[in-house]
PDB file of N, CA and C in Angstrom:
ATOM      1  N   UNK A   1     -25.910  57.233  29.578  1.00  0.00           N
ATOM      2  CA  UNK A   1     -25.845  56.536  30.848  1.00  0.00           C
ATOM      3  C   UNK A   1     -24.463  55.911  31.013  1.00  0.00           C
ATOM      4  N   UNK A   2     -23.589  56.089  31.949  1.00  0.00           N
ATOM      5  CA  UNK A   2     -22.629  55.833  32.537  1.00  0.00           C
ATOM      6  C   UNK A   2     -22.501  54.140  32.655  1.00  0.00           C
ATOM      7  N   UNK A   3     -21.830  53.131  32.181  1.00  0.00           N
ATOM      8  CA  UNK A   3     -21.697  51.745  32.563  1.00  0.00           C
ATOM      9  C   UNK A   3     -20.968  51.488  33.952  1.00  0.00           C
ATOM     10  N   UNK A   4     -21.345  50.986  34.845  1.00  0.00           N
ATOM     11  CA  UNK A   4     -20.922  50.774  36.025  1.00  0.00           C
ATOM     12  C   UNK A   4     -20.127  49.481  36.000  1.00  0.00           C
ATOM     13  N   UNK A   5     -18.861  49.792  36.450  1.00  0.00           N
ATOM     14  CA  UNK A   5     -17.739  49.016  36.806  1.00  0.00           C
ATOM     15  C   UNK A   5     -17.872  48.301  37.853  1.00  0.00           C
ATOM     16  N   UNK A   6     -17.839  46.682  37.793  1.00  0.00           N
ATOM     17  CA  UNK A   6     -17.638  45.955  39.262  1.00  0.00           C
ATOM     18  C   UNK A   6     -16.785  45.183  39.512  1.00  0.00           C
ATOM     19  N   UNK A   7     -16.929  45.476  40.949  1.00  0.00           N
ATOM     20  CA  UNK A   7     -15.392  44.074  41.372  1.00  0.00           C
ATOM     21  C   UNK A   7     -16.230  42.688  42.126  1.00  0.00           C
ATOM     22  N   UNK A   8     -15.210  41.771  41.840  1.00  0.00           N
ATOM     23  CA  UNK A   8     -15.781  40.788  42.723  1.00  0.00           C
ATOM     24  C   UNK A   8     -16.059  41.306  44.030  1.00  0.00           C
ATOM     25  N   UNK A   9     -17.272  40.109  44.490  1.00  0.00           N
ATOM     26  CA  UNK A   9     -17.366  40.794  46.198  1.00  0.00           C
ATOM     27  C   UNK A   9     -18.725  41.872  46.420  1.00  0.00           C
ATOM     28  N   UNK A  10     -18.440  42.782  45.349  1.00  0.00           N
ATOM     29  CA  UNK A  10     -18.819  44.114  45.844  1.00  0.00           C
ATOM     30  C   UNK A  10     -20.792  43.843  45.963  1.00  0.00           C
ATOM     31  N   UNK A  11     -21.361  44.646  46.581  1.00  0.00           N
ATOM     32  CA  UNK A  11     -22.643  44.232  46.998  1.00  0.00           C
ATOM     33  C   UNK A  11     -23.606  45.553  45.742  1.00  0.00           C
ATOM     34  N   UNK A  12     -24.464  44.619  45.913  1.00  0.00           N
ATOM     35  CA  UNK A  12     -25.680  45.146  44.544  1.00  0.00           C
ATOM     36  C   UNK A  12     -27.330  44.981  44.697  1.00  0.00           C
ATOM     37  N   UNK A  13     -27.928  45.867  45.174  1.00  0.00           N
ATOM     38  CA  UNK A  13     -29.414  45.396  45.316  1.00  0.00           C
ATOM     39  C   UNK A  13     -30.274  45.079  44.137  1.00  0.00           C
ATOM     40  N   UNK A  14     -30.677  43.760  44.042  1.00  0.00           N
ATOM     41  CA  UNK A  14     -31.747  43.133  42.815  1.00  0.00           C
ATOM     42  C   UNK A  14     -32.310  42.393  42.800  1.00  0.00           C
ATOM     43  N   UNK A  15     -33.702  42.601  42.393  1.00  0.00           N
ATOM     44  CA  UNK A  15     -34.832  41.415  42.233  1.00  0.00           C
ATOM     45  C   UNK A  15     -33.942  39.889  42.788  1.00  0.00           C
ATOM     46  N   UNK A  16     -34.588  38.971  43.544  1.00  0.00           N
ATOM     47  CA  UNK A  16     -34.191  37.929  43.934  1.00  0.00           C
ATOM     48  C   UNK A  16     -35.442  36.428  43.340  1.00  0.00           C
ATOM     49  N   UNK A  17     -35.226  35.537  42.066  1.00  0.00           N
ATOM     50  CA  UNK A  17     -36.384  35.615  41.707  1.00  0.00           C
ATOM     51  C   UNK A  17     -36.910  34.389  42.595  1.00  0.00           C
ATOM     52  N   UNK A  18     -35.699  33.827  43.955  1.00  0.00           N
ATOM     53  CA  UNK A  18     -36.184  32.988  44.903  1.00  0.00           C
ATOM     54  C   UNK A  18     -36.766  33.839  45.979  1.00  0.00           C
ATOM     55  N   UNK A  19     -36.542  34.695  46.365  1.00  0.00           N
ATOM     56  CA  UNK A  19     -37.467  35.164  47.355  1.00  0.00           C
ATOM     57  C   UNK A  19     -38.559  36.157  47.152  1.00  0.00           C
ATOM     58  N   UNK A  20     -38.343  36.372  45.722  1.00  0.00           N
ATOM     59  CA  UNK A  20     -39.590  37.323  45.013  1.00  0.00           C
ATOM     60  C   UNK A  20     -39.385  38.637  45.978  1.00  0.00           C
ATOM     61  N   UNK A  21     -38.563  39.112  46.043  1.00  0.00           N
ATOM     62  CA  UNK A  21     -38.553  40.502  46.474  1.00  0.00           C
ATOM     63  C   UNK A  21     -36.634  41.394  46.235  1.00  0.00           C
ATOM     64  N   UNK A  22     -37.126  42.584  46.409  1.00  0.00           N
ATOM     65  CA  UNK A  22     -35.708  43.301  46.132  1.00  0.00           C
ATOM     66  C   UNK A  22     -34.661  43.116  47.336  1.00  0.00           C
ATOM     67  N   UNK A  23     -33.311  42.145  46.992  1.00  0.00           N
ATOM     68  CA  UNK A  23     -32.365  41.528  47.684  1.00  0.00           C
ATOM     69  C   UNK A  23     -31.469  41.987  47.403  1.00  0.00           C
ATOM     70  N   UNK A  24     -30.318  42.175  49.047  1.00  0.00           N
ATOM     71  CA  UNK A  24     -28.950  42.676  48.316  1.00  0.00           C
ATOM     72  C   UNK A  24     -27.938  41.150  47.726  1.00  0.00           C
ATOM     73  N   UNK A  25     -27.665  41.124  46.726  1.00  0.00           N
ATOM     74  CA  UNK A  25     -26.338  40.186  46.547  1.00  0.00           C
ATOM     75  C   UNK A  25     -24.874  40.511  46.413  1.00  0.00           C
ATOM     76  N   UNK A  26     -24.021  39.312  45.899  1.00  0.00           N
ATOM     77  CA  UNK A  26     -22.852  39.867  46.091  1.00  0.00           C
ATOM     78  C   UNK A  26     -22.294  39.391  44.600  1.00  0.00           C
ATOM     79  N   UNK A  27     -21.662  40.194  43.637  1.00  0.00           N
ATOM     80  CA  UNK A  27     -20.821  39.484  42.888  1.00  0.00           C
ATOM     81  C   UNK A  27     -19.776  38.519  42.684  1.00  0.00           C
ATOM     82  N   UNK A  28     -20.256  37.186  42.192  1.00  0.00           N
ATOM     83  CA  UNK A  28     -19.769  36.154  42.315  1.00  0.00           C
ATOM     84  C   UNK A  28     -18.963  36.231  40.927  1.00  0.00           C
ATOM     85  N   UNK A  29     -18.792  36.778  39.912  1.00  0.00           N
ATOM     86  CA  UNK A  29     -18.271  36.746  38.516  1.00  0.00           C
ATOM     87  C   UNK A  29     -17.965  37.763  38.079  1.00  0.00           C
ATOM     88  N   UNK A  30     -16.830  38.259  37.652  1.00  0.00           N
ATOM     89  CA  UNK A  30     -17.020  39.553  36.678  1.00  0.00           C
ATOM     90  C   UNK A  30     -16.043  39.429  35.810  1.00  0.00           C
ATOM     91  N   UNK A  31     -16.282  39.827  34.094  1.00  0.00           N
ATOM     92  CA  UNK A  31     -15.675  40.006  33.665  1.00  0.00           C
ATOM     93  C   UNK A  31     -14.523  40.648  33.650  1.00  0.00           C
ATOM     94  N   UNK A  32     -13.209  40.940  32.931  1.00  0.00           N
ATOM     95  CA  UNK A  32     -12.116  41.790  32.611  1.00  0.00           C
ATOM     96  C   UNK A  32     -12.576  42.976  32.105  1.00  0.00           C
ATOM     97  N   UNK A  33     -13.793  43.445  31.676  1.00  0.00           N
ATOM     98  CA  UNK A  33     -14.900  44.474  31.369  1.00  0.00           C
ATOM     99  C   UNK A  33     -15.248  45.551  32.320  1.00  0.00           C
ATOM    100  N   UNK A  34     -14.962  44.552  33.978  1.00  0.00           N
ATOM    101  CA  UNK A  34     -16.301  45.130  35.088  1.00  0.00           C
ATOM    102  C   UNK A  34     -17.594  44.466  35.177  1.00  0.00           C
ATOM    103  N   UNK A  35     -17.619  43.922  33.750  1.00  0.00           N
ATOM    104  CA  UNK A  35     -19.474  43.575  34.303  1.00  0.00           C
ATOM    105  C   UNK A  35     -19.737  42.012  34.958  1.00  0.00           C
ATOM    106  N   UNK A  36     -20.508  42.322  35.674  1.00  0.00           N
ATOM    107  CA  UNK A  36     -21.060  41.510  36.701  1.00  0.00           C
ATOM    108  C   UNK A  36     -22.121  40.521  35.679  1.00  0.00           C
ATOM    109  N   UNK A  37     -21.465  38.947  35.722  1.00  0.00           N
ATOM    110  CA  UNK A  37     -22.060  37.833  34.952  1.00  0.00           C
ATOM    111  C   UNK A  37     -23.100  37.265  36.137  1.00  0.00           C
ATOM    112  N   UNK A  38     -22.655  36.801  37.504  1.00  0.00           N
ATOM    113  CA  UNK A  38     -23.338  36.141  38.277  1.00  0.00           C
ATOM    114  C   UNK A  38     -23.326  36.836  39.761  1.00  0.00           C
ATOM    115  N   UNK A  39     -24.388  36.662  40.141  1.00  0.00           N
ATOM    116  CA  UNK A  39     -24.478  37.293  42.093  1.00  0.00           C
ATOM    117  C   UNK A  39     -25.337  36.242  42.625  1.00  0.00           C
ATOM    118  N   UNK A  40     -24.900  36.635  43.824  1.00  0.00           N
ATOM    119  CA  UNK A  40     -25.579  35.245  44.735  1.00  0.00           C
ATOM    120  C   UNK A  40     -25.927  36.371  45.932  1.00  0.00           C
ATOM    121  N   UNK A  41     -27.524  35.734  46.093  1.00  0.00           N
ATOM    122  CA  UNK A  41     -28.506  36.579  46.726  1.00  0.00           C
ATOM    123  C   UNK A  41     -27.973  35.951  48.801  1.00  0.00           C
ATOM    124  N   UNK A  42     -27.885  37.573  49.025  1.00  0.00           N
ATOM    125  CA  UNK A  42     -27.128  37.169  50.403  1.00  0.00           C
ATOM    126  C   UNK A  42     -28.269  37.071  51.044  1.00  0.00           C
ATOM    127  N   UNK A  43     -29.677  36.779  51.355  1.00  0.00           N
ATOM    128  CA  UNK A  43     -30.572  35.992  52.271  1.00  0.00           C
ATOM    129  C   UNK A  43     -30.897  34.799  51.931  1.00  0.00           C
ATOM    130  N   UNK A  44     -31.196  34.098  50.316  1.00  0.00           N
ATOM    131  CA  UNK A  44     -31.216  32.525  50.022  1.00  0.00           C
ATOM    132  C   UNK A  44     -30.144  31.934  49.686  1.00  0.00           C
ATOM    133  N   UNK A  45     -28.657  32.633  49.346  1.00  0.00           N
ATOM    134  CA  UNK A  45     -27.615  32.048  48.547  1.00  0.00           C
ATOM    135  C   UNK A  45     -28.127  31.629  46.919  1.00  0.00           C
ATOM    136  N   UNK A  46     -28.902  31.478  46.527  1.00  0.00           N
ATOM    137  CA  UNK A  46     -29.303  31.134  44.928  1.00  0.00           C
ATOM    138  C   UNK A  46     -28.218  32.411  44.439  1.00  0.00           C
ATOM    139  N   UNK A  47     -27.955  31.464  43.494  1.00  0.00           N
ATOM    140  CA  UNK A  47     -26.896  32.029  42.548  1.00  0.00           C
ATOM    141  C   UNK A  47     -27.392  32.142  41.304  1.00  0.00           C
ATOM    142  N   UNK A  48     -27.548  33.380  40.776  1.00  0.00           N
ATOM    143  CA  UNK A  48     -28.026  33.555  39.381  1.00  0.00           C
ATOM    144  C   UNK A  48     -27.265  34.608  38.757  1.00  0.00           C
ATOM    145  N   UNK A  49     -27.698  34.697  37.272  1.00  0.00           N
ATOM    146  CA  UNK A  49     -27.313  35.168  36.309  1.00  0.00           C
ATOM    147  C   UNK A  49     -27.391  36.706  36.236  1.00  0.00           C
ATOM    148  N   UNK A  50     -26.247  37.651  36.376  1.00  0.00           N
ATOM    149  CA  UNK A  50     -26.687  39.159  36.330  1.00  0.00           C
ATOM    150  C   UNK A  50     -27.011  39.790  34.926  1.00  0.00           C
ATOM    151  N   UNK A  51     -28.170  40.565  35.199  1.00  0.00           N
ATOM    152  CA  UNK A  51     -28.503  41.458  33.663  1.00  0.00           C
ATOM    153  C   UNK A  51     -29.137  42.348  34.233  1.00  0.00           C
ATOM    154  N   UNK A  52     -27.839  43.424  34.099  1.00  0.00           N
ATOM    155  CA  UNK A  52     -28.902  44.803  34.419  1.00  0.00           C
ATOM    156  C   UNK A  52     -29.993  45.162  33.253  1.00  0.00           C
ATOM    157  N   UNK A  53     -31.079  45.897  33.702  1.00  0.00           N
ATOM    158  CA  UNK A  53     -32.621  46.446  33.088  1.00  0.00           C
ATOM    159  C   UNK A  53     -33.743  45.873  33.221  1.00  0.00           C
ATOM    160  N   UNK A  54     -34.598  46.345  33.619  1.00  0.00           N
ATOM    161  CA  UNK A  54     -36.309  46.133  33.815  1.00  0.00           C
ATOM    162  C   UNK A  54     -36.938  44.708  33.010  1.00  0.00           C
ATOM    163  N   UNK A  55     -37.155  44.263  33.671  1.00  0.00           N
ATOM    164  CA  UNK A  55     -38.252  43.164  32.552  1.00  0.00           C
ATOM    165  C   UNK A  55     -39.419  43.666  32.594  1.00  0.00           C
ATOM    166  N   UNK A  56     -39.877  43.363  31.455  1.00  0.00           N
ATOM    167  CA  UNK A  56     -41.237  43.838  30.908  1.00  0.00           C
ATOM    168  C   UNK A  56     -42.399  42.945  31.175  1.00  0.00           C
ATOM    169  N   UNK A  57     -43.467  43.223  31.368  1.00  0.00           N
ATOM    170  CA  UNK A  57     -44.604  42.596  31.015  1.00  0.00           C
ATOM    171  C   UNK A  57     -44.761  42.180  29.864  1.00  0.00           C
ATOM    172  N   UNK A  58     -45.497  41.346  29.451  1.00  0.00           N
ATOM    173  CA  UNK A  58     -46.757  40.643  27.822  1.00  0.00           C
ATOM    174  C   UNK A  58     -47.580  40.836  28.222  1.00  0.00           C
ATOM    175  N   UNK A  59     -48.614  41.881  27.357  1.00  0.00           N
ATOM    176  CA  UNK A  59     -49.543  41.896  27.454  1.00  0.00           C
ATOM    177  C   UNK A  59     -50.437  41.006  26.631  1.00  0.00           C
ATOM    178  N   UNK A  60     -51.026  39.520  26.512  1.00  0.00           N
ATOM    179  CA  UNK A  60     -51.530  39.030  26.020  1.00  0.00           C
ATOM    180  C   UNK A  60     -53.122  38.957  25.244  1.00  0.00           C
ATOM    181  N   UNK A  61     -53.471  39.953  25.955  1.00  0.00           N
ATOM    182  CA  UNK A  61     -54.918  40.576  25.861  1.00  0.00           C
ATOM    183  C   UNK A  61     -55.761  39.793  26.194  1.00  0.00           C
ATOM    184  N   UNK A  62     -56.924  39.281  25.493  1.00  0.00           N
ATOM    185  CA  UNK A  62     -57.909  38.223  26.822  1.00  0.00           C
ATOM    186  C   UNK A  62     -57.306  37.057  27.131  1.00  0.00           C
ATOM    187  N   UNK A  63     -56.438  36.443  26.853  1.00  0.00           N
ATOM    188  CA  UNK A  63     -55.981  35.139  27.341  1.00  0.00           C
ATOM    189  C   UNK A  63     -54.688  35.402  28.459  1.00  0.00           C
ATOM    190  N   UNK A  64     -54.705  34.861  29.179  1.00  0.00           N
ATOM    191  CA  UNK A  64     -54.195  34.626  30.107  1.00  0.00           C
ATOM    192  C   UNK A  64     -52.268  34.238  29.909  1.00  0.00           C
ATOM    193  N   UNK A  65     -52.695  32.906  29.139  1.00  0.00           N
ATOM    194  CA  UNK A  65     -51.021  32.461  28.320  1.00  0.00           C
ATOM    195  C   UNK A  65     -51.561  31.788  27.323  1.00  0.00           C
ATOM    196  N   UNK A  66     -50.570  31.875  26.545  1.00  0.00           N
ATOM    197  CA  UNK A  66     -50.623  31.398  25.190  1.00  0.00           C
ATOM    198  C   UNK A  66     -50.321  29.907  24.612  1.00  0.00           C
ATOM    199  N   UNK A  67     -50.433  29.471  23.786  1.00  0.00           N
ATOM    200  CA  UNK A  67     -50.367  28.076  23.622  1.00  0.00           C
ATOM    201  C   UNK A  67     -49.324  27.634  23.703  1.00  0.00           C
ATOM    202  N   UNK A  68     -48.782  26.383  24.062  1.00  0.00           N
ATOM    203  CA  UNK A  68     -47.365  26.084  24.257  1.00  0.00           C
ATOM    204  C   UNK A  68     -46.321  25.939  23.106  1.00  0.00           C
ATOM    205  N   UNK A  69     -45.197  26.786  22.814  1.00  0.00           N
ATOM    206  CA  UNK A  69     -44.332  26.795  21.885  1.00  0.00           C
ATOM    207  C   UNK A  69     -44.102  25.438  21.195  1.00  0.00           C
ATOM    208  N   UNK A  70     -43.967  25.527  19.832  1.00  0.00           N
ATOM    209  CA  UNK A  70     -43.626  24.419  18.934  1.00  0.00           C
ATOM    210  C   UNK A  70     -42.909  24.669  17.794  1.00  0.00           C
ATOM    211  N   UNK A  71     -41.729  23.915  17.601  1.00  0.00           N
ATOM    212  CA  UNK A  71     -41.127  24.716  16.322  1.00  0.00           C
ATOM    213  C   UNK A  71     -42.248  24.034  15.273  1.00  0.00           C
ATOM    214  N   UNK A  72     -42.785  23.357  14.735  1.00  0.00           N
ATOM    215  CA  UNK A  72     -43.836  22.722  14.399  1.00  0.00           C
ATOM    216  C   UNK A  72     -44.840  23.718  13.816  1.00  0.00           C
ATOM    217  N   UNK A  73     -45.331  24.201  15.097  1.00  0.00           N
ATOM    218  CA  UNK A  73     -46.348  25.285  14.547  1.00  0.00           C
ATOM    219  C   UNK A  73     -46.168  26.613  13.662  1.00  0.00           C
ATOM    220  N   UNK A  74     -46.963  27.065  12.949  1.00  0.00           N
ATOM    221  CA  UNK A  74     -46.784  28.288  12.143  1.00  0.00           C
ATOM    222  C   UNK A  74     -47.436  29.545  12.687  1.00  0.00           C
ATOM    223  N   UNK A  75     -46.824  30.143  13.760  1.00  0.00           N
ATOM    224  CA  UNK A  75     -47.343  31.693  14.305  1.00  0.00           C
ATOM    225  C   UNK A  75     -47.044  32.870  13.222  1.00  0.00           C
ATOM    226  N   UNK A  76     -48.042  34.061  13.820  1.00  0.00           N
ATOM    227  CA  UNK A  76     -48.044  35.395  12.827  1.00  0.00           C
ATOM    228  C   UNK A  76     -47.792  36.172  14.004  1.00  0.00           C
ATOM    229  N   UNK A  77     -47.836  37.435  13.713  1.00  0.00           N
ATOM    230  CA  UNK A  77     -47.802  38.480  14.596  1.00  0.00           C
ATOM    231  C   UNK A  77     -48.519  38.887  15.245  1.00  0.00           C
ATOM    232  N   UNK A  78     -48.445  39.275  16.875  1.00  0.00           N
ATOM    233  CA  UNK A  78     -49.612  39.287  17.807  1.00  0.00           C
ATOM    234  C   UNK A  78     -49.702  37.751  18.298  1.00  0.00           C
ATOM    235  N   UNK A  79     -49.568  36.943  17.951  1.00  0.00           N
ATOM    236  CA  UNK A  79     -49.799  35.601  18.844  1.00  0.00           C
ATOM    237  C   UNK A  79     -48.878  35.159  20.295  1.00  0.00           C
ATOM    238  N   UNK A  80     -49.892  35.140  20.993  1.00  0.00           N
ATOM    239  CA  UNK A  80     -49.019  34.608  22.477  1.00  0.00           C
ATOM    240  C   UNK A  80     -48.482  33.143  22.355  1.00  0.00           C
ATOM    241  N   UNK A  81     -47.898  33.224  23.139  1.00  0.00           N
ATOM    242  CA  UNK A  81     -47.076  31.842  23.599  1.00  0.00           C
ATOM    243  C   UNK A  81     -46.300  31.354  24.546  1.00  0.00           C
ATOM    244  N   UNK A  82     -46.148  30.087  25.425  1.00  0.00           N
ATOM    245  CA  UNK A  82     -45.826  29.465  26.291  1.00  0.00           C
ATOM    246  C   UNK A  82     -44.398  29.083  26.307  1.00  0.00           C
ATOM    247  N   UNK A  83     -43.264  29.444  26.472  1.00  0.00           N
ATOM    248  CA  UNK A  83     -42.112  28.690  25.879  1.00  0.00           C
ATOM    249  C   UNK A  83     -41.523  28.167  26.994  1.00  0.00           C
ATOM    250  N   UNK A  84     -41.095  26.715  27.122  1.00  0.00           N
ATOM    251  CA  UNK A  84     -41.017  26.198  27.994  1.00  0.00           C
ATOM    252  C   UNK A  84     -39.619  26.632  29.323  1.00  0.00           C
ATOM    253  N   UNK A  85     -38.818  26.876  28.482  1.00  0.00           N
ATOM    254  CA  UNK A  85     -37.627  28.290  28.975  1.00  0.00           C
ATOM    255  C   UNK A  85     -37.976  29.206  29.084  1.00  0.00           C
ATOM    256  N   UNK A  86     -38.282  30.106  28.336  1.00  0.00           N
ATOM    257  CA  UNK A  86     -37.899  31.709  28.552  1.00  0.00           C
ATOM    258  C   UNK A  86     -39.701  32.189  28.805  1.00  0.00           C
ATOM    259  N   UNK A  87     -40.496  31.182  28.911  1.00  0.00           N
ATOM    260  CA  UNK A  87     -41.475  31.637  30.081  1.00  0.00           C
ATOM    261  C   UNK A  87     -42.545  32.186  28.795  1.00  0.00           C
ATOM    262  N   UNK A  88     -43.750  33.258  29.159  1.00  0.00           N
ATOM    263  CA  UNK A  88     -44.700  34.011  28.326  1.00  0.00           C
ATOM    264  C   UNK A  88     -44.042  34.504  27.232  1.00  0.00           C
ATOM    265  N   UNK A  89     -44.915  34.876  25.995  1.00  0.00           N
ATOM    266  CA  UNK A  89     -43.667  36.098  25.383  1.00  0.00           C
ATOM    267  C   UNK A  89     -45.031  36.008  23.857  1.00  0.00           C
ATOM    268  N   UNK A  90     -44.525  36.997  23.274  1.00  0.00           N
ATOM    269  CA  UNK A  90     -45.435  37.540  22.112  1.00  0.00           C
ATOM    270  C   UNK A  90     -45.011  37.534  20.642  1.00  0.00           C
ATOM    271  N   UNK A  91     -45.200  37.209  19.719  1.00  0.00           N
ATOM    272  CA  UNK A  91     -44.672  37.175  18.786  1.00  0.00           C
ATOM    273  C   UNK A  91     -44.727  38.446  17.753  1.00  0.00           C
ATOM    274  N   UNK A  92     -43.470  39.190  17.234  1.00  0.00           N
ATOM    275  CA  UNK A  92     -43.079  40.607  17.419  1.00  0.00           C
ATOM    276  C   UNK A  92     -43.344  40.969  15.356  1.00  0.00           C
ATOM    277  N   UNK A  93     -42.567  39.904  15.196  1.00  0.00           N
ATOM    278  CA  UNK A  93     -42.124  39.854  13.810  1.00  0.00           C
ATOM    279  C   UNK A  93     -42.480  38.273  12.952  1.00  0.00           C
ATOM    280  N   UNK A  94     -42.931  38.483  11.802  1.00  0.00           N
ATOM    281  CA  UNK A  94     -42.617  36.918  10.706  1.00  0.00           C
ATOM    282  C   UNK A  94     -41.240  37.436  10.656  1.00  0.00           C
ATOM    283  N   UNK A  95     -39.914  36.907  10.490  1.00  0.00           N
ATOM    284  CA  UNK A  95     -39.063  37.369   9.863  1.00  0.00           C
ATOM    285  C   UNK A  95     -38.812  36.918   8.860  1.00  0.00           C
ATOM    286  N   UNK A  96     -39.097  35.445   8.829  1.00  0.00           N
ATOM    287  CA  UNK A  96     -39.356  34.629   6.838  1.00  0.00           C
ATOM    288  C   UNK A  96     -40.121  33.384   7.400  1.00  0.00           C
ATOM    289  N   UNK A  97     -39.750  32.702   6.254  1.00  0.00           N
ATOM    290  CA  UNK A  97     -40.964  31.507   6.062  1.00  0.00           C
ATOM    291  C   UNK A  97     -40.755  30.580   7.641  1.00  0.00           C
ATOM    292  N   UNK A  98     -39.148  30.873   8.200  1.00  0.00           N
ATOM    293  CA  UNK A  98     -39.296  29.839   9.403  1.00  0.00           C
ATOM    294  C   UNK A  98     -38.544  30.458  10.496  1.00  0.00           C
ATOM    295  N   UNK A  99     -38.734  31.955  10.483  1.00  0.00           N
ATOM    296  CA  UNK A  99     -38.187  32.291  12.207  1.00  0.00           C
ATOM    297  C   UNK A  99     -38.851  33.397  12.091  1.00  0.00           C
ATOM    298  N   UNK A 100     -38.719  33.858  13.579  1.00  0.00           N
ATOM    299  CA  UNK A 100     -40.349  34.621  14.384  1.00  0.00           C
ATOM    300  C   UNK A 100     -39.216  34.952  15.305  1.00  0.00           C
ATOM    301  N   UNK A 101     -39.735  36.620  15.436  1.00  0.00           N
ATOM    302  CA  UNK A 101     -38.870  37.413  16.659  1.00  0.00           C
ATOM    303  C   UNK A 101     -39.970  37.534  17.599  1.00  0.00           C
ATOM    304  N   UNK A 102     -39.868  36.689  19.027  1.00  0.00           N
ATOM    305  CA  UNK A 102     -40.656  36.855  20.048  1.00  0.00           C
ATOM    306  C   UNK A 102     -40.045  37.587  21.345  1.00  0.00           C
ATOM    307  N   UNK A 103     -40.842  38.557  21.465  1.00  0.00           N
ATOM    308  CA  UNK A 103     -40.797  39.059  22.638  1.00  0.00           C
ATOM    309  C   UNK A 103     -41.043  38.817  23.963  1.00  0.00           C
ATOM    310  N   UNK A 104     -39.904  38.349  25.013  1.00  0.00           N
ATOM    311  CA  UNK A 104     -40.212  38.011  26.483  1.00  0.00           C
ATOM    312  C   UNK A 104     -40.005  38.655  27.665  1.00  0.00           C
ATOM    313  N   UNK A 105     -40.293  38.459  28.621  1.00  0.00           N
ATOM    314  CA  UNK A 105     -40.444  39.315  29.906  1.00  0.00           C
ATOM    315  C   UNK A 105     -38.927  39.877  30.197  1.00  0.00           C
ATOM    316  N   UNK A 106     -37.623  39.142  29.397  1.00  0.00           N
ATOM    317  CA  UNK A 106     -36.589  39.412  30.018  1.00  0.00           C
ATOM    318  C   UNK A 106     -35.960  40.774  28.513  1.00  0.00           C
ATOM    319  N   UNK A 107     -36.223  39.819  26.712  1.00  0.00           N
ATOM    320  CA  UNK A 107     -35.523  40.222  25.836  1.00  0.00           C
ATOM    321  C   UNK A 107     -36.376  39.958  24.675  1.00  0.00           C
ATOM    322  N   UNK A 108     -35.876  40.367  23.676  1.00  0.00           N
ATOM    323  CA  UNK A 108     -36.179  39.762  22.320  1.00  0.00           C
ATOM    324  C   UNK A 108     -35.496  38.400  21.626  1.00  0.00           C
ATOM    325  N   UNK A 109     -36.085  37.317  21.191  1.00  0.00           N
ATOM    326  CA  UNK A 109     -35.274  36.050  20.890  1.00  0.00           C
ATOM    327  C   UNK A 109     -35.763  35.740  19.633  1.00  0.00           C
ATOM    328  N   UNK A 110     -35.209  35.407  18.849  1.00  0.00           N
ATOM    329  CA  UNK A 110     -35.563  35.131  17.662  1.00  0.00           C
ATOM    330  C   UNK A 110     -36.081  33.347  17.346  1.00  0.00           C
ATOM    331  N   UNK A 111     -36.972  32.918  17.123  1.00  0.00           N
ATOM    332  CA  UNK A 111     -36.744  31.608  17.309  1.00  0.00           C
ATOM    333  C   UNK A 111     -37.279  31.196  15.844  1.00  0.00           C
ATOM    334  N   UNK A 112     -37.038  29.517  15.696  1.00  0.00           N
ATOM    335  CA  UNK A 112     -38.080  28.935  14.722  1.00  0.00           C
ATOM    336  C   UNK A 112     -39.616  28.327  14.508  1.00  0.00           C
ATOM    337  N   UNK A 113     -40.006  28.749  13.647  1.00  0.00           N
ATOM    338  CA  UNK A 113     -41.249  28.223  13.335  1.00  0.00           C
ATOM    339  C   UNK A 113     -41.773  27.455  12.063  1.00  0.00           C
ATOM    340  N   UNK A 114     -42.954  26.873  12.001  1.00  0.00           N
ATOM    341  CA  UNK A 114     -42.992  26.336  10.527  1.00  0.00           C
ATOM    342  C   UNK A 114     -42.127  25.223  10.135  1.00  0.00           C
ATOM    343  N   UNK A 115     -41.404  24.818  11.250  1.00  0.00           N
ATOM    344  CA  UNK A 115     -40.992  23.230  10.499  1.00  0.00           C
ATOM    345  C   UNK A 115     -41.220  22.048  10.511  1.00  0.00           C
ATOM    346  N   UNK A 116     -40.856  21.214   9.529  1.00  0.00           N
ATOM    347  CA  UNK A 116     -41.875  19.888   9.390  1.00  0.00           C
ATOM    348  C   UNK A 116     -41.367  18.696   8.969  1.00  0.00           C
TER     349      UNK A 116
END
């Protein structure tokens, strides 16, 4: 797949997550790279963060959402969770006694667990 080069200015259709629907914006940021850091949605003006690729669903299975994140608590694999940032997300991996790779609607984040 080809990486697409941008200039400031230039216009880009994407999810808008203030008007909940597909919006054109405009690049407000770009790296010396080409890539587009920030766009601002030309029907609300909200200015957000660019990342091209799909977000995913969690599938949580009968529960709805998961309990609210705690570095505190000790999760395993398969357990849902609430994180007060980065929203739903699933827990992927133990990776040792105190960090857990959880999976969220946007990425994979590695966080802590188990401390006391």
């Amino acid at each position: 797949m080809k990486d697409i080069k941008f200039e400031l200015g230039q216009k880009v259709e994407m999810p808008c997550s203030v008007c909940d629907a597909e919006q054109n914006h405009t690049a407000q940021s770009v790296t010396k790279l080409g890539k587009m850091t920030k766009a601002v949605c030309d029907a609300c003006g909200t200015v957000s963060a660019f990342r091209r690729g799909k977000k995913v669903s969690i599938d949580t299975g009968k529960t709805k959402s998961g309990m609210p994140y705690s570095q505190s608590q000790k999760y395993k694999k398969g357990q849902a969770m609430m994180h007060s940032t980065f929203g739903q997300g699933e827990v992927t991996a133990v990776v040792d006694a105190q960090k857990i790779d959880v999976l969220f609607g946007d990425q994979m984040r590695r966080l802590v667990h188990a401390r006391e």
